[in-house]
Protein backbone atom coordinates (compact mmCIF):
# COMPACT_ATOMS: atom_id res chain seq x y z
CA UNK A 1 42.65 130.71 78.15
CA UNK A 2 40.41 127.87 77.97
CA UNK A 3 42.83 126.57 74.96
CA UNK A 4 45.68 126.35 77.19
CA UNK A 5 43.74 124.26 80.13
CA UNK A 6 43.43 121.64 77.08
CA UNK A 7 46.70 121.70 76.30
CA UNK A 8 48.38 122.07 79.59
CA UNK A 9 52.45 122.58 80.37
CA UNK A 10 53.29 121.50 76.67
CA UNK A 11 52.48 124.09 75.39
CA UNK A 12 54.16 126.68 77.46
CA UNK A 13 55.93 128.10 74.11
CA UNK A 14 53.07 129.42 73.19
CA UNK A 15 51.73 130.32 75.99
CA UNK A 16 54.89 132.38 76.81
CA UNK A 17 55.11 134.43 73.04
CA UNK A 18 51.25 135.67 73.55
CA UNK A 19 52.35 137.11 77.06
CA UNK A 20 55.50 138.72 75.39
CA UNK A 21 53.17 139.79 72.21
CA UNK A 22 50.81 141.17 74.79
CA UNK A 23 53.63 143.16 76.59
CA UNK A 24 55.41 144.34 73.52
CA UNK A 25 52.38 145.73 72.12
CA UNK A 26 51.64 147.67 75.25
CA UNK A 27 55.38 148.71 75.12
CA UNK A 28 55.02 150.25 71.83
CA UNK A 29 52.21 151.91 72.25
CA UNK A 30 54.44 153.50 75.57
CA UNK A 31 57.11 154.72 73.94
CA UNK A 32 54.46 156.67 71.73
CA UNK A 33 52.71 157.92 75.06
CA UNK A 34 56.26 160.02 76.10
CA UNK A 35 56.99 160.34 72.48
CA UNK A 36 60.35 158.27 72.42
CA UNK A 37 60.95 157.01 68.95
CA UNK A 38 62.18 153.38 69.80
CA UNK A 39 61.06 150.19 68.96
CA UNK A 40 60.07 147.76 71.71
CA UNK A 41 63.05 145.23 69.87
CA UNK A 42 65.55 147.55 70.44
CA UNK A 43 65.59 148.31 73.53
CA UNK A 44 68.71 145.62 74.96
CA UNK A 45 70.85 147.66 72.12
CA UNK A 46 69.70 150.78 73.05
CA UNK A 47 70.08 150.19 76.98
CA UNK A 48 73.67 148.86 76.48
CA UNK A 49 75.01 151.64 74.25
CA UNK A 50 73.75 154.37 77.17
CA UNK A 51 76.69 152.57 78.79
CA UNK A 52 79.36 153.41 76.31
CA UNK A 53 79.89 152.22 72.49
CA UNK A 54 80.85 148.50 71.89
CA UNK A 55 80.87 146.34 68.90
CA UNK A 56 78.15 143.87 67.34
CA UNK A 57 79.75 141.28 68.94
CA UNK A 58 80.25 142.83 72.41
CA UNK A 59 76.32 143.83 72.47
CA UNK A 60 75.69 140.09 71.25
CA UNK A 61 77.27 138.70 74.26
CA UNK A 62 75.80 141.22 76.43
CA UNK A 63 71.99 140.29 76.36
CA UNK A 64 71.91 136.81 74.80
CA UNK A 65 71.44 137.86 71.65
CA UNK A 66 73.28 136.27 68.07
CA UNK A 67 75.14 138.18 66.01
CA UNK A 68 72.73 138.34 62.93
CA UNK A 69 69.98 139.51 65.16
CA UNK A 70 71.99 142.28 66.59
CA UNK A 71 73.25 143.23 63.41
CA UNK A 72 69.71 143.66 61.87
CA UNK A 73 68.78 145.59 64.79
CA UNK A 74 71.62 147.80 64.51
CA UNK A 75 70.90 148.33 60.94
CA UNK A 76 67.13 149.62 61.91
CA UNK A 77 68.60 152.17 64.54
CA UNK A 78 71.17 153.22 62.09
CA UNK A 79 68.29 153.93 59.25
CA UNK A 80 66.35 155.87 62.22
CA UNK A 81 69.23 157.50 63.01
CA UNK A 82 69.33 156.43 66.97
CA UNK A 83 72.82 155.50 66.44
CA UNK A 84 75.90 155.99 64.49
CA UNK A 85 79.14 153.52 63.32
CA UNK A 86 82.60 154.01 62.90
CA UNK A 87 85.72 152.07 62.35
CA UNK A 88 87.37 151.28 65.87
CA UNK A 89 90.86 153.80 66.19
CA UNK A 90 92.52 150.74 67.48
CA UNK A 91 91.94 147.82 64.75
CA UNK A 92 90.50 149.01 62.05
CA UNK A 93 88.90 145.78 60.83
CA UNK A 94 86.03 146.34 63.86
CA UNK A 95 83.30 148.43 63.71
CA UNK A 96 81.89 150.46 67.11
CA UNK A 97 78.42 151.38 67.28
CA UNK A 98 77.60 154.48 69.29
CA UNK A 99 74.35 156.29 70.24
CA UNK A 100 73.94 159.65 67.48
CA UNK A 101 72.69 163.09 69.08
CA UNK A 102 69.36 161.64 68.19
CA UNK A 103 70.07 158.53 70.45
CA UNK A 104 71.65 160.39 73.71
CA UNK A 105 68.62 163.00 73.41
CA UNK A 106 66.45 159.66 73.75
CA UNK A 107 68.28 158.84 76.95
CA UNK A 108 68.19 161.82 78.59
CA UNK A 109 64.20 161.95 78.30
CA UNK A 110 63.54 158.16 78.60
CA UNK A 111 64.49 158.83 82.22
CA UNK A 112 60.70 159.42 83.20
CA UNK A 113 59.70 156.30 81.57
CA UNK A 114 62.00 154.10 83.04
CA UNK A 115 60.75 155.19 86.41
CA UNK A 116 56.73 154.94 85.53
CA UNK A 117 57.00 151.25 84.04
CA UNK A 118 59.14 149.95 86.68
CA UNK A 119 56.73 151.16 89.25
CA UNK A 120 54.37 149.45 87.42
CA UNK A 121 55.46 146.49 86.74
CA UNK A 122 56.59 146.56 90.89
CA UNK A 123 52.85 147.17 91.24
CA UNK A 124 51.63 144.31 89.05
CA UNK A 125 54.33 141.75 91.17
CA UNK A 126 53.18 142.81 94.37
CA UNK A 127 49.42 141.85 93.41
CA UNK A 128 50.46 138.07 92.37
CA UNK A 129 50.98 135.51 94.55
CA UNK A 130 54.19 133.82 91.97
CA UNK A 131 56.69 136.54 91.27
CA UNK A 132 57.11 136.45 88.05
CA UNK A 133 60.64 138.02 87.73
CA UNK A 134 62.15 135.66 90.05
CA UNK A 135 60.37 132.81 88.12
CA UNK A 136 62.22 133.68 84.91
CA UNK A 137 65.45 133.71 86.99
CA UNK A 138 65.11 130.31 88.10
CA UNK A 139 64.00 129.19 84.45
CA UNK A 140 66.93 130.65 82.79
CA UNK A 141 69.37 129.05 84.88
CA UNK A 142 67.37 125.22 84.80
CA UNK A 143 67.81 125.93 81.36
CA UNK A 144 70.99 126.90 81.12
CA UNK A 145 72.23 123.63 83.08
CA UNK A 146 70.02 121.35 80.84
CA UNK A 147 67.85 123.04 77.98
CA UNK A 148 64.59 121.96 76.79
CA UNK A 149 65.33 119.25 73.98
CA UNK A 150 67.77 117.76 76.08
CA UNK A 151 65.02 117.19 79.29
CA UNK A 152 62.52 115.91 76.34
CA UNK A 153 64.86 113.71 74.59
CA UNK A 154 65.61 111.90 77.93
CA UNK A 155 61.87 111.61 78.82
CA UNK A 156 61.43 110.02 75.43
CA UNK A 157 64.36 107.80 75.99
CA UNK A 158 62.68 106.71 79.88
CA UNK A 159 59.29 106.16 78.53
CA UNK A 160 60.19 104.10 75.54
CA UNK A 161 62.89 102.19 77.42
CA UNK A 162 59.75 100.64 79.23
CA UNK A 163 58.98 98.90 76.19
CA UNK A 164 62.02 97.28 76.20
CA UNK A 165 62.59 93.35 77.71
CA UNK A 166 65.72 92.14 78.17
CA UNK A 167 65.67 87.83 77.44
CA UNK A 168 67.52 85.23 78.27
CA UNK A 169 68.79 84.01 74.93
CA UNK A 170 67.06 80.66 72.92
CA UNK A 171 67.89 79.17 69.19
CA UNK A 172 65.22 81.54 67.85
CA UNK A 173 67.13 84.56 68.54
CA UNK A 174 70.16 82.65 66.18
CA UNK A 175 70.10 85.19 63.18
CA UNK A 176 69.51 88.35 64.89
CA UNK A 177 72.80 88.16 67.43
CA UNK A 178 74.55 86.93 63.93
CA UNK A 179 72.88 89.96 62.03
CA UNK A 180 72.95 92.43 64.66
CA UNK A 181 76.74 91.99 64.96
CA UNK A 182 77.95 92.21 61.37
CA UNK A 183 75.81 95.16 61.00
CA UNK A 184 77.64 97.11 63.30
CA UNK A 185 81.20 95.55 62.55
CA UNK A 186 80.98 95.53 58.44
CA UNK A 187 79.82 99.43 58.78
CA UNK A 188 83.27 100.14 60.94
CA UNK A 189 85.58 97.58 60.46
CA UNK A 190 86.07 94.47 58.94
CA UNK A 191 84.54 91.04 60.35
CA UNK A 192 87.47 89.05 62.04
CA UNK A 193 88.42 84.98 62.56
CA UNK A 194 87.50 85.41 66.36
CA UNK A 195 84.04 87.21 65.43
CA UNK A 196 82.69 84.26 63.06
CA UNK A 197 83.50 81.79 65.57
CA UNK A 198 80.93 83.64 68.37
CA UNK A 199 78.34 84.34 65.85
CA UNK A 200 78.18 81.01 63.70
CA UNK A 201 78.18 79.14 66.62
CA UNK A 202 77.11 81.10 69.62
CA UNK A 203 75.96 77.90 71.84
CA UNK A 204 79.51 75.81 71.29
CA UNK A 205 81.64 79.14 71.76
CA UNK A 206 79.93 81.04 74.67
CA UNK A 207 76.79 79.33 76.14
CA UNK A 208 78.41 75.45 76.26
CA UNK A 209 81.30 77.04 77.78
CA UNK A 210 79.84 78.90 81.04
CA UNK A 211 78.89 82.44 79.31
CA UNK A 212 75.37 84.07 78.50
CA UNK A 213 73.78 85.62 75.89
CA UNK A 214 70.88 88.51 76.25
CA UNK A 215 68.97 89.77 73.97
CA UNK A 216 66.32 92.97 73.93
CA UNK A 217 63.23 92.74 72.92
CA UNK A 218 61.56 96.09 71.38
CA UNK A 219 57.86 95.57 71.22
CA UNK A 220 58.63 91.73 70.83
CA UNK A 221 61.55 92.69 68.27
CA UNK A 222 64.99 91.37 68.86
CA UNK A 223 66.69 95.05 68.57
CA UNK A 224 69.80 94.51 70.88
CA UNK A 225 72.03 91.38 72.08
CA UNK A 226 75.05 90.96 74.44
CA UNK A 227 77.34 88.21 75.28
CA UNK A 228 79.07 86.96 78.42
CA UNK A 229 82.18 84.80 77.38
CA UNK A 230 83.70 82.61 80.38
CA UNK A 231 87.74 83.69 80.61
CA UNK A 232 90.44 81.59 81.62
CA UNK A 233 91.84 84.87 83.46
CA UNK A 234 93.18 84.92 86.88
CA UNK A 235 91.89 89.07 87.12
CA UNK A 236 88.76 88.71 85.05
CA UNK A 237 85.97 86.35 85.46
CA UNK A 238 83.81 87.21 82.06
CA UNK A 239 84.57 89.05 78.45
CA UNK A 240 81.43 91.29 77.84
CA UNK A 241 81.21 90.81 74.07
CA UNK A 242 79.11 91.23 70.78
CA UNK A 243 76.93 94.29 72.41
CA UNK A 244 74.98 95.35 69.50
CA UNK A 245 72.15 97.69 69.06
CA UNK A 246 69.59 98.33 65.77
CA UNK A 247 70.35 101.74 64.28
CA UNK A 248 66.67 101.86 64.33
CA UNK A 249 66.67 100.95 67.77
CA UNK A 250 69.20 103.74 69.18
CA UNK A 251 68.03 106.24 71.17
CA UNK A 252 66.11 103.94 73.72
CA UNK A 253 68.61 103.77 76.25
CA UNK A 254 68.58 100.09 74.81
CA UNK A 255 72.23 99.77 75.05
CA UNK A 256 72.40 100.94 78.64
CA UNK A 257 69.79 98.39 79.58
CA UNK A 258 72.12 95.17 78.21
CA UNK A 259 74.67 96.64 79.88
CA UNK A 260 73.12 96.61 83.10
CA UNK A 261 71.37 93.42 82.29
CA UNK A 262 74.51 91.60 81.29
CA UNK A 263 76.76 92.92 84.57
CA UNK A 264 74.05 91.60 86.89
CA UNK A 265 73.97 88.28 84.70
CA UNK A 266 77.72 87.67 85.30
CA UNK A 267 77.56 88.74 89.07
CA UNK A 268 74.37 85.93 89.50
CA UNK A 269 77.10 83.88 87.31
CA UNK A 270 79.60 83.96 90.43
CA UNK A 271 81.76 86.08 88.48
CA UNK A 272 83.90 88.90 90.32
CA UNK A 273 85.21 91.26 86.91
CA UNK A 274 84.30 91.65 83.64
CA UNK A 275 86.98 93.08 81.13
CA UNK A 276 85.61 94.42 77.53
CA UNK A 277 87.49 95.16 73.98
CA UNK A 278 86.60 97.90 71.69
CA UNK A 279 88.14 100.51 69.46
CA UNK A 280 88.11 104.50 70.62
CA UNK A 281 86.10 105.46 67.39
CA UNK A 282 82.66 104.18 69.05
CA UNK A 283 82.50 107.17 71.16
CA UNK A 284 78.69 106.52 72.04
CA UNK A 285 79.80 102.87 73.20
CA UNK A 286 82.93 103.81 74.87
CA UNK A 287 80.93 106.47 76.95
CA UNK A 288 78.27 103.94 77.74
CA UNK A 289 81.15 101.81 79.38
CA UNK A 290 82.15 104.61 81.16
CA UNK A 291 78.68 105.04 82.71
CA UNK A 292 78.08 101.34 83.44
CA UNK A 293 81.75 101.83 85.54
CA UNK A 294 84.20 100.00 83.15
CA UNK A 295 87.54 102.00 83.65
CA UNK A 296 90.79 101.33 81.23
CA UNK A 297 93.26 98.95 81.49
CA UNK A 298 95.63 97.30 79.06
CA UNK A 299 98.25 94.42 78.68
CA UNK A 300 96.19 91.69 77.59
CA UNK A 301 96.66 90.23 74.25
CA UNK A 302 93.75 90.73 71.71
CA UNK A 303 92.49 88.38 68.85
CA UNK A 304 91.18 91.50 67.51
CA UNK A 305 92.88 94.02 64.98
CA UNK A 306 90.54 96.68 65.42
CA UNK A 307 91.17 96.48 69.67
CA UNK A 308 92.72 99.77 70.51
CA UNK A 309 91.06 99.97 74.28
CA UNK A 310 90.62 97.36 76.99
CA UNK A 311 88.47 98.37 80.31
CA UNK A 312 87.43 96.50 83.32
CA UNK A 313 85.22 96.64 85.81
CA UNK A 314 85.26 95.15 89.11
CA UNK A 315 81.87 93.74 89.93
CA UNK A 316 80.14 94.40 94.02
């Protein structure tokens, strides 16, 4: 085990299929030792069918299984003659799987086996100090709520989001809020009048005129930018605007960082609301508003064509 103290909790995967390996060897080698002709892979198919006959499907939601592997399994017991199929009286286009005489003679004299390895395995808990059963439990359902990849991808996305600085915007940043901007618009839409006029002149349309302009850094890479416009609104105080992110960038929680970034810039601004345009088929932005607490709200004339959603947010 001296492999796994190296590798620690990562590799719990592996750790996991040489216990199973370990038990299902030792399982087939049971079945052998009361001379019941299963395989250890069977046995959730086996188990359910002592309850009645059921489809492929109906055993496949049963133990957590998918419908190919069930089918193959089937298959093998059908070869081996454990169980039988017919066509269901009812609708003819399902088949029902049933245990043969074979397979019911199996269940009658499994009995004795079922009692000696669960009074083994109660045996084996008793002498640990984690019970294991109960630990699987409580695994399965953590994982059921939020599986593996999920609780990896957001540990990725929290350790590289510490590489990310968020910058108060200078000349030298110029090109990327231009180039950032058109990427995203020219791959969805089509650049407007009202979208040249922020990004070929970013300090005479938004910075002379009370607004801000942040931009985040990736490693020292400009990989994000957002802009603050000032509004002549008696509801809204700011427009957040031009919210870009690299597609090489995504996945860093980078956009989520502006967006925090650029609602505490307009609060330190004075400002009391901030009101946003963008269209419903940027589902990853739109959800990101969501989170940051923009709600929707319409009514307010747009200078954009592509501006089918308005949201707000009032600022604390």
């Amino acid at each position: 085990m001296d492999f796994y103290n190296k590798t620690g909790k990562m590799a719990i995967g592996s750790r996991l299929r040489l216990l199973t390996d370990k038990v299902t060897t030792d399982a087939a080698e049971i079945y052998k030792l009361y001379d019941v002709d299963l395989q250890p892979k069977w046995f959730p198919v086996f188990y359910t069918l002592c309850s009645g006959d059921s489809t492929i499907t109906e055993i496949a939601q049963q133990i957590g299984h998918s419908h190919p592997s069930v089918s193959k399994i089937v298959g093998e017991m059908l070869r081996k003659g454990v169980v039988s199929e017919k066509k269901d009286k009812a609708d003819k286009r399902r088949n029902v799987i049933s245990l043969s005489k074979k397979g019911k003679a199996i269940a009658t004299s499994i009995q004795d086996q079922y009692k000696d390895v669960n009074e083994a395995i109660e045996e084996m808990l008793t002498q640990t100090t984690n019970d294991l059963w109960k630990a699987i439990e409580e695994w399965e359902i953590l994982l059921d709520q939020k599986n593996l990849l999920r609780r990896v991808h957001e540990k990725k996305k929290l350790r590289e989001s510490k590489k990310v600085k968020i910058v108060d915007y200078t000349p030298a940043y110029a090109k990327a809020f231009k180039e950032l901007n058109k990427e995203w618009i020219s791959t969805y839409f089509k650049m407007e009048a009202a979208d040249f006029k922020s990004l070929e002149n970013p300090k005479g349309y938004i910075l002379d005129k009370g607004g801000a302009i942040l931009v985040a850094l990736y490693e020292g890479e400009p990989v994000g930018v957002c802009a603050l416009i000032k509004m002549n609104h008696p509801e809204y105080s700011y427009e957040l605007a031009k919210m870009a992110v690299s597609p090489k960038a995504q996945g860093k929680n980078i956009g989520y960082l502006l967006g925090k970034a650029i609602l505490k810039k307009a609060k330190a601004l004075g400002g009391s609301s901030v009101y946003l345009e963008s269209n419903t088929i940027l589902k990853p932005a739109i959800s990101l508003y969501y989170k940051l607490g923009f709600q929707k709200t319409f009514g307010e004339p747009s200078p954009y064509e592509r501006c089918n959603i308005q949201m707000a947010l009032k600022l604390k």
